[in-house]
PDB file of N, CA and C in Angstrom:
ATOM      1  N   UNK A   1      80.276 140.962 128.385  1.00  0.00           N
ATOM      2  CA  UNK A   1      80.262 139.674 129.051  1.00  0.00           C
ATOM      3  C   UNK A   1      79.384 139.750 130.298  1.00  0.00           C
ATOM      4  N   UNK A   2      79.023 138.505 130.733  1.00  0.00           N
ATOM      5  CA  UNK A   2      77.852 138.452 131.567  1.00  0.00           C
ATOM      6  C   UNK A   2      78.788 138.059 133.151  1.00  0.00           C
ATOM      7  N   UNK A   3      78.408 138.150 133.720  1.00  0.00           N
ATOM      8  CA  UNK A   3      78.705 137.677 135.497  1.00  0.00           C
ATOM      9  C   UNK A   3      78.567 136.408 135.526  1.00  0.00           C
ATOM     10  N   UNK A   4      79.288 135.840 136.520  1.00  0.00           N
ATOM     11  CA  UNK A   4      78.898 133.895 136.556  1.00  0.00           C
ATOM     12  C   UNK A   4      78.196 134.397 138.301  1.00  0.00           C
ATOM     13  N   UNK A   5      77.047 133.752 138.640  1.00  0.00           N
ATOM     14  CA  UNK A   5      77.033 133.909 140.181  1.00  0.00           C
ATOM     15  C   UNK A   5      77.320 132.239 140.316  1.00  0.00           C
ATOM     16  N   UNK A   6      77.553 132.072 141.148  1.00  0.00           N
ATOM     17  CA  UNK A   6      78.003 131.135 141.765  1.00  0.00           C
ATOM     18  C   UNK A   6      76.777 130.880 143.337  1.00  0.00           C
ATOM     19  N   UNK A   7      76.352 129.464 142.784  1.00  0.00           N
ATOM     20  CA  UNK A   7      75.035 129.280 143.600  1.00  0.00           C
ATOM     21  C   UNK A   7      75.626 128.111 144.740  1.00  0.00           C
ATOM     22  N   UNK A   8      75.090 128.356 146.509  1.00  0.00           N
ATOM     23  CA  UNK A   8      75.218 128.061 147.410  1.00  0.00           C
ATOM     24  C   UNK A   8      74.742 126.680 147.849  1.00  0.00           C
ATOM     25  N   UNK A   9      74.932 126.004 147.503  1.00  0.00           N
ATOM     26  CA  UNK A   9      74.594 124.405 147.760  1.00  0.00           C
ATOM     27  C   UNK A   9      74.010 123.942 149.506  1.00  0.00           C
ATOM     28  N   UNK A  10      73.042 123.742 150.136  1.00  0.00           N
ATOM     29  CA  UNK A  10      72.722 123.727 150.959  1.00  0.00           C
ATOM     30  C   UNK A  10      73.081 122.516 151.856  1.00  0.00           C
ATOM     31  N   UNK A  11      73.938 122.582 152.954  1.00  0.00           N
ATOM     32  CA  UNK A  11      74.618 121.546 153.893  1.00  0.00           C
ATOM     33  C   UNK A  11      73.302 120.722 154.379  1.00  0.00           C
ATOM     34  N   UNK A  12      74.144 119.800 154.502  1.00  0.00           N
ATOM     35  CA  UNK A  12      73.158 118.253 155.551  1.00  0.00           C
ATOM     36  C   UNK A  12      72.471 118.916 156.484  1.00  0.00           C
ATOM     37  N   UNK A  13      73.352 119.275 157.212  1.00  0.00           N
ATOM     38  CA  UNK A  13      72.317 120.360 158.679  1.00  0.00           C
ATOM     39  C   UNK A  13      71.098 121.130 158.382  1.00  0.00           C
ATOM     40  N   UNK A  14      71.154 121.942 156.994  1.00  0.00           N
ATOM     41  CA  UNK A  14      70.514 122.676 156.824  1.00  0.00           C
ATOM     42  C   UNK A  14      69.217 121.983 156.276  1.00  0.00           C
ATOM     43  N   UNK A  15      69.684 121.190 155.110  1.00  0.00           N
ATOM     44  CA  UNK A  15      68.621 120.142 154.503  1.00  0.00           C
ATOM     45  C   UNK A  15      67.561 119.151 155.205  1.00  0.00           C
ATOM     46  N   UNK A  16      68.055 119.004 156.429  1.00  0.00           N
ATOM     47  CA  UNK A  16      67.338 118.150 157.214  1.00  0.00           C
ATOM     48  C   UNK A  16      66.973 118.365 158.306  1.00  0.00           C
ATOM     49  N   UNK A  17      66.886 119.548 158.317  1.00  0.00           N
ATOM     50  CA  UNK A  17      66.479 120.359 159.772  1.00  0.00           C
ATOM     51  C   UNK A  17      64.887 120.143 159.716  1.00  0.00           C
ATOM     52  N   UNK A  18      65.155 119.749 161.497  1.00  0.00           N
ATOM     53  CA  UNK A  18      63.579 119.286 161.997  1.00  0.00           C
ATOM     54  C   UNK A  18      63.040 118.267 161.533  1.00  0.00           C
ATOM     55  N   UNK A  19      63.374 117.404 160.889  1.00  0.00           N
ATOM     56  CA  UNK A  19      63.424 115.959 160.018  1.00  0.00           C
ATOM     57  C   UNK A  19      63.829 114.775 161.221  1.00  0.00           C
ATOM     58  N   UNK A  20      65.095 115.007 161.386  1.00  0.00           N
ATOM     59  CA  UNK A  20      65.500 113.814 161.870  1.00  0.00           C
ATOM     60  C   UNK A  20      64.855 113.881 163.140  1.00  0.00           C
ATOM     61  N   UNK A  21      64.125 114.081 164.221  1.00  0.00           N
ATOM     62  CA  UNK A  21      63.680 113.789 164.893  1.00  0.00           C
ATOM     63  C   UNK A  21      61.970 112.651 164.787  1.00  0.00           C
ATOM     64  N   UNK A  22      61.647 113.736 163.433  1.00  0.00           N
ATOM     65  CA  UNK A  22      60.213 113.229 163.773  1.00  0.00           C
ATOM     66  C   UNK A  22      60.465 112.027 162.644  1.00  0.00           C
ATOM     67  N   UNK A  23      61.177 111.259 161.985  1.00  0.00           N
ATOM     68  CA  UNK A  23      62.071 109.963 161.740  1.00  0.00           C
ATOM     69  C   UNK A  23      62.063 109.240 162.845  1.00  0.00           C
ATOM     70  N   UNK A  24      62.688 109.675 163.539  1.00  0.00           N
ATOM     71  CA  UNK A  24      62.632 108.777 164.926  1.00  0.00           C
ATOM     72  C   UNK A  24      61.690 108.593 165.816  1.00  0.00           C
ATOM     73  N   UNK A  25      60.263 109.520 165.445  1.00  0.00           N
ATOM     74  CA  UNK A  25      59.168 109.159 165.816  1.00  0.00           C
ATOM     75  C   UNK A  25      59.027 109.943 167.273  1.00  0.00           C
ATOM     76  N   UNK A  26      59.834 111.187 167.189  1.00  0.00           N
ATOM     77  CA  UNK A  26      59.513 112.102 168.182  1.00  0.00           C
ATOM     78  C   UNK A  26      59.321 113.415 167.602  1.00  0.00           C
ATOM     79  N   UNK A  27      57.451 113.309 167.404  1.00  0.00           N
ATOM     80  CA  UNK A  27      57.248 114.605 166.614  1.00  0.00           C
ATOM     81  C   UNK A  27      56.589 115.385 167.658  1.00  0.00           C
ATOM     82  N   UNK A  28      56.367 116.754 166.997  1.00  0.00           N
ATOM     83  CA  UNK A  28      56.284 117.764 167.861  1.00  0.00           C
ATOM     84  C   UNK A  28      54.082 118.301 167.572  1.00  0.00           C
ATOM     85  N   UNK A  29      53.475 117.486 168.249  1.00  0.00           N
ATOM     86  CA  UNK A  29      51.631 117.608 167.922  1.00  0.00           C
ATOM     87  C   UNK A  29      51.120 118.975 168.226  1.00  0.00           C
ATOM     88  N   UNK A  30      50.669 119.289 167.819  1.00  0.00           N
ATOM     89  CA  UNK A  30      49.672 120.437 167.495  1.00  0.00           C
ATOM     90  C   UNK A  30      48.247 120.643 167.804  1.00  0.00           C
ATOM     91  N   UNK A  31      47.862 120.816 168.163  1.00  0.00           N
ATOM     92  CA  UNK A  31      45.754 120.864 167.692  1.00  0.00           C
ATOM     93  C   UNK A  31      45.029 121.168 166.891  1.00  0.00           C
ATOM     94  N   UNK A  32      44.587 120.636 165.850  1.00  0.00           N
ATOM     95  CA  UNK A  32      44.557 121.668 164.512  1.00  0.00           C
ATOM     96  C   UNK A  32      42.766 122.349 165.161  1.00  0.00           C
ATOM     97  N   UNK A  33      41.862 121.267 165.360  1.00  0.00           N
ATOM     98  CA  UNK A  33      40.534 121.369 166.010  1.00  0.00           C
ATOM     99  C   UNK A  33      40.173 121.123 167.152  1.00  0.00           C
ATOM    100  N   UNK A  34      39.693 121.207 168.210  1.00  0.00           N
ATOM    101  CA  UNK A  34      39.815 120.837 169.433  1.00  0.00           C
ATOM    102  C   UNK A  34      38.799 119.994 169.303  1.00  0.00           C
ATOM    103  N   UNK A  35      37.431 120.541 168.737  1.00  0.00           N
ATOM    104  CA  UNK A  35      36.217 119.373 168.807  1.00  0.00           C
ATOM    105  C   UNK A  35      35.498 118.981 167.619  1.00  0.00           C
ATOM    106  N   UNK A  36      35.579 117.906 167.054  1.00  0.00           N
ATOM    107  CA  UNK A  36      35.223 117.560 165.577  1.00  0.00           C
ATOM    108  C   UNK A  36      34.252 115.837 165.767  1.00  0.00           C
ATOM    109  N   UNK A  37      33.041 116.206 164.978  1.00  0.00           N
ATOM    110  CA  UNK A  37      32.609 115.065 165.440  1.00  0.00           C
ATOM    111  C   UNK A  37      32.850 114.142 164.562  1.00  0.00           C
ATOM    112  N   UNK A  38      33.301 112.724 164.652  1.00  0.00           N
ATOM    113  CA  UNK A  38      33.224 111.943 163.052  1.00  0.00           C
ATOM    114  C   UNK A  38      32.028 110.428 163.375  1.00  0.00           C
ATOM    115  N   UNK A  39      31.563 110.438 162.074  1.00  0.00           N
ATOM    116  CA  UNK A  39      29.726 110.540 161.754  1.00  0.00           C
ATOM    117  C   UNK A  39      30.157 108.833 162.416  1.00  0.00           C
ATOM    118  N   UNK A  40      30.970 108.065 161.389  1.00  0.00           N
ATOM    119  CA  UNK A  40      31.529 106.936 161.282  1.00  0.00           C
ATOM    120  C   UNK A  40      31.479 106.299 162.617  1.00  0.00           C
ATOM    121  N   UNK A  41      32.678 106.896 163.579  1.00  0.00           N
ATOM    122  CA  UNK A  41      32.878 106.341 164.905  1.00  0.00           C
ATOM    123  C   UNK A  41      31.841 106.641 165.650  1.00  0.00           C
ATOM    124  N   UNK A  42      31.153 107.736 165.733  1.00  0.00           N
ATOM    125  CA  UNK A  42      29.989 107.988 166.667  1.00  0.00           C
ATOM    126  C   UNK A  42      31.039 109.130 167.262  1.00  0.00           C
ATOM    127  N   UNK A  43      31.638 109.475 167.769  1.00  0.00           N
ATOM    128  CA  UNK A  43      32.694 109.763 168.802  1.00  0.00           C
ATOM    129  C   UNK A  43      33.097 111.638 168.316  1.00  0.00           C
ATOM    130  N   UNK A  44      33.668 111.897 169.892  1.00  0.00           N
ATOM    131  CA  UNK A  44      34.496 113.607 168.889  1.00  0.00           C
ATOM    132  C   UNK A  44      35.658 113.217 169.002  1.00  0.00           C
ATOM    133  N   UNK A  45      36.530 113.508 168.402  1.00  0.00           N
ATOM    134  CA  UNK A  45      37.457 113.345 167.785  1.00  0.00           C
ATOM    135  C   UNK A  45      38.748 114.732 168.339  1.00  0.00           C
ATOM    136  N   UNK A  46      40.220 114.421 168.075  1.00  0.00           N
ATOM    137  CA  UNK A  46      40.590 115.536 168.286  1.00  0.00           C
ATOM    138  C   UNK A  46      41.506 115.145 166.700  1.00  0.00           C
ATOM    139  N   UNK A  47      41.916 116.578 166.283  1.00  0.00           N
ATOM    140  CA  UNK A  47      43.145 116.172 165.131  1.00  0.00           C
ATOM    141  C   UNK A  47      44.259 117.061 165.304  1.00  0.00           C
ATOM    142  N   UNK A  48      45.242 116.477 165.250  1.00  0.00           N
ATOM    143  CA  UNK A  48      46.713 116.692 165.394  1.00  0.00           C
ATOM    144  C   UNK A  48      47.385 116.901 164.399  1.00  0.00           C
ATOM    145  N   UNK A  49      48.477 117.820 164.321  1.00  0.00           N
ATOM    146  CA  UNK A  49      49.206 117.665 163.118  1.00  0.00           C
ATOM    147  C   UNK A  49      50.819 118.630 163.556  1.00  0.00           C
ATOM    148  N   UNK A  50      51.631 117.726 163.203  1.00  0.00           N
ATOM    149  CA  UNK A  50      53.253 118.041 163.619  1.00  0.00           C
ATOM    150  C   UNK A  50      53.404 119.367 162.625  1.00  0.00           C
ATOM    151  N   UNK A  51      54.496 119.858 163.658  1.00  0.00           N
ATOM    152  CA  UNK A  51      54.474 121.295 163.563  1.00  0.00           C
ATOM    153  C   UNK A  51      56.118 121.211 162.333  1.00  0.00           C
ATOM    154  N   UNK A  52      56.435 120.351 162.717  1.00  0.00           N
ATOM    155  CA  UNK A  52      58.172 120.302 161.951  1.00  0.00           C
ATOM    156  C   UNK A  52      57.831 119.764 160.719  1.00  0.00           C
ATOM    157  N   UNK A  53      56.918 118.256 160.331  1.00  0.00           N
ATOM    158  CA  UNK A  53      57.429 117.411 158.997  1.00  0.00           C
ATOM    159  C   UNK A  53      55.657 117.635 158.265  1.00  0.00           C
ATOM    160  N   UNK A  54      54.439 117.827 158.791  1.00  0.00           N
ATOM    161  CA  UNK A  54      52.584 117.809 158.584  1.00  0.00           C
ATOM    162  C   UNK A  54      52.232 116.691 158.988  1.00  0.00           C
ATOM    163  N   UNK A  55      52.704 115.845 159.342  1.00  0.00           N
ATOM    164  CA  UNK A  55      52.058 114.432 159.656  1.00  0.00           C
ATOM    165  C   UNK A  55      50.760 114.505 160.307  1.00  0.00           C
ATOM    166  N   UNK A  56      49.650 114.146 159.921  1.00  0.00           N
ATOM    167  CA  UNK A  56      48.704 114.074 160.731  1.00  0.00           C
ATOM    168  C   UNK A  56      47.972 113.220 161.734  1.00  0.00           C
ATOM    169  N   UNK A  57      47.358 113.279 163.219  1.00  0.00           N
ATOM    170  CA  UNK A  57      46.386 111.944 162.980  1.00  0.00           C
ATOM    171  C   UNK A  57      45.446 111.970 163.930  1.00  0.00           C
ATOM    172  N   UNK A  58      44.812 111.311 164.307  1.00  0.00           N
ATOM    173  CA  UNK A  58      43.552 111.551 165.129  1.00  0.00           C
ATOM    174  C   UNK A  58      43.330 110.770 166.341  1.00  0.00           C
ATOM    175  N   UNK A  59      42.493 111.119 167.517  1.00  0.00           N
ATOM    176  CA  UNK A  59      42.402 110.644 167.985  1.00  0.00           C
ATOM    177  C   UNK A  59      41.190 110.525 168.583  1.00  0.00           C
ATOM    178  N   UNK A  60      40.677 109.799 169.116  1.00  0.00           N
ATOM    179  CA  UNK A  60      39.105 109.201 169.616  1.00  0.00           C
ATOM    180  C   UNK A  60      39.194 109.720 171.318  1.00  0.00           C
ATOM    181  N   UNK A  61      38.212 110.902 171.330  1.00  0.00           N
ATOM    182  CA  UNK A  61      37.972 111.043 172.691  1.00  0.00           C
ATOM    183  C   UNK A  61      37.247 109.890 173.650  1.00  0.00           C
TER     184      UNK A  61
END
């Protein structure tokens, strides 16, 4: 006969860790590039990206 394992179901806390904040629109930005030029705007650019959920986005120096 074989073993049963018995598998650990992962709690709310655990599942949604670092989530519920950047939900509420308090994420945690990053720098991915410091100086990037984009052709479009004329402009350099910086790009950001949250360290908890990837969200990315940019901004116009």
């Amino acid at each position: 006969m074989s073993n049963v394992v018995q598998f650990k179901r992962p709690s709310a806390k655990e599942k949604h860790k670092g989530k519920t904040l950047c939900k509420s629109g308090f994420h945690k930005w990053v720098i991915i590039q410091e100086k990037q030029f984009d052709v479009k705007q004329g402009k350099l650019i910086t790009l950001y990206e949250c360290s908890r959920c990837g969200e990315k986005k940019t901004r116009a120096i």
